[in-house]
Protein backbone atom coordinates (compact mmCIF):
# COMPACT_ATOMS: atom_id res chain seq x y z
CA UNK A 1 -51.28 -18.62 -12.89
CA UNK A 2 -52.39 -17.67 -16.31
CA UNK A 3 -55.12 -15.08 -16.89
CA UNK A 4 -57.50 -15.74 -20.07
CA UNK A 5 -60.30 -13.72 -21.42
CA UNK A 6 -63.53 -15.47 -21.87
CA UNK A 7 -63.54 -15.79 -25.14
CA UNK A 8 -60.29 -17.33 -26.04
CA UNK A 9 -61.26 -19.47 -22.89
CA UNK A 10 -64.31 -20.63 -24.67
CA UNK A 11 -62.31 -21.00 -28.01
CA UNK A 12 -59.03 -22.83 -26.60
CA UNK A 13 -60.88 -24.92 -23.87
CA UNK A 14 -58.85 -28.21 -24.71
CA UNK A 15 -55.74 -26.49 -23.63
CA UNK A 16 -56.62 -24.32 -21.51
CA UNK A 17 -57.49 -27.55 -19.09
CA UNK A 18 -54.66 -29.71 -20.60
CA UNK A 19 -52.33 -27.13 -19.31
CA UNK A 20 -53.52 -26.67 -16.24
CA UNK A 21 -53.81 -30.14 -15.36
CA UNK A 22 -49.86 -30.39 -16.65
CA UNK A 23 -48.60 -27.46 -15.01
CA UNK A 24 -50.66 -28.41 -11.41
CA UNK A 25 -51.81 -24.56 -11.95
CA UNK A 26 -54.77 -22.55 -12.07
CA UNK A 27 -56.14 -20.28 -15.20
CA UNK A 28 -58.21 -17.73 -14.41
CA UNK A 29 -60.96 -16.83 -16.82
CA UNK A 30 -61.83 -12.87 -16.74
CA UNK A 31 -65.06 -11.78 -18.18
CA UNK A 32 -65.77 -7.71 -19.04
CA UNK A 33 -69.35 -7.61 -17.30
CA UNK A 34 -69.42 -10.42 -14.73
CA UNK A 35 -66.86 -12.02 -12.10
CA UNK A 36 -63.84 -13.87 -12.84
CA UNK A 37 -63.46 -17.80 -12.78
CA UNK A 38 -60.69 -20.04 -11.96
CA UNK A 39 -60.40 -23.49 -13.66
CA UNK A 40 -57.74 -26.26 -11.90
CA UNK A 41 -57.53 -29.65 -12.05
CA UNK A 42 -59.38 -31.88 -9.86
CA UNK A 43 -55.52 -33.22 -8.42
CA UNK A 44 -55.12 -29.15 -7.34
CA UNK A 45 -58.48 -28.92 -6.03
CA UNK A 46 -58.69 -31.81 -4.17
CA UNK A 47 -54.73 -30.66 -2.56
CA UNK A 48 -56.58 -27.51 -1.55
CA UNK A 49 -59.53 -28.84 0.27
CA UNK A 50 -57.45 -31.27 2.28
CA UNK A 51 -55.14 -28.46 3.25
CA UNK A 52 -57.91 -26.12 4.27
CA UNK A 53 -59.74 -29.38 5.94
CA UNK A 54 -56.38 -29.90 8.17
CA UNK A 55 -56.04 -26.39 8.64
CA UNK A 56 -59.58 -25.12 9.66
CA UNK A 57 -59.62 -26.80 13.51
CA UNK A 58 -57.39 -24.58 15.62
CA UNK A 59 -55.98 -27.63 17.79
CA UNK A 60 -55.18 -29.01 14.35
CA UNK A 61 -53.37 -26.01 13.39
CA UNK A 62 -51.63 -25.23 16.43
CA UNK A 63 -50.53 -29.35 16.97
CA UNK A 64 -49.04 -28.69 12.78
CA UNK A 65 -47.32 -25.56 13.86
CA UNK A 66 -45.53 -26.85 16.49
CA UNK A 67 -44.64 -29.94 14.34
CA UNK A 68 -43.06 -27.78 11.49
CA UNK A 69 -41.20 -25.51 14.49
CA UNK A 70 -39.89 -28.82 16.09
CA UNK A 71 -38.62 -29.99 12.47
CA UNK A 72 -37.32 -26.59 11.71
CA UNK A 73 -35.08 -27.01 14.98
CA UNK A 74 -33.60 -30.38 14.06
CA UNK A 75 -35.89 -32.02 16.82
CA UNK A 76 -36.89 -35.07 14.50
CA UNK A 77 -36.54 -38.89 14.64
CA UNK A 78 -36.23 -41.35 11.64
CA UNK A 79 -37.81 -44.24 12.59
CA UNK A 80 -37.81 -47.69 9.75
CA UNK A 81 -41.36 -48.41 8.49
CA UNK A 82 -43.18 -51.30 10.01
CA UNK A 83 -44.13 -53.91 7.43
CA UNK A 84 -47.60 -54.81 8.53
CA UNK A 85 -48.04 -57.82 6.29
């Protein structure tokens, strides 16, 4: 995460979104009198809604949890993909 004041922000706007879209990271813009901003790429923001989407029903959450916990143990299958066509 880089932190940029609002000026060189303003000034260095090109890169300042070039290298956040590269780098799949977030800038955040701090200003003296008024609250900060973040800037990310629409790739990262779009990641984050779709996690907090999945992650904001409890049955979702719990049914992922015990996923991960069942993977973590070595309780998986690998199964061939089905060619549908």
């Amino acid at each position: 995460m880089r932190v940029i004041n609002f000026s060189d922000a303003r000034n260095q706007l090109k890169q300042v979104i070039d290298q956040v879209v590269a780098d799949c990271d977030v800038a955040v813009i701090s200003r003296r009198d008024a609250e900060d901003a973040v800037v990310m790429s629409l790739n990262t923001y779009n990641s984050m809604m779709e996690t907090y989407h999945l992650l904001k029903s409890p049955a979702n959450l719990k049914h992922l949890e015990k996923s991960l916990a069942q993977y973590r143990k070595g309780q998986t299958k690998t199964k061939a993909l089905v060619d549908a066509g």
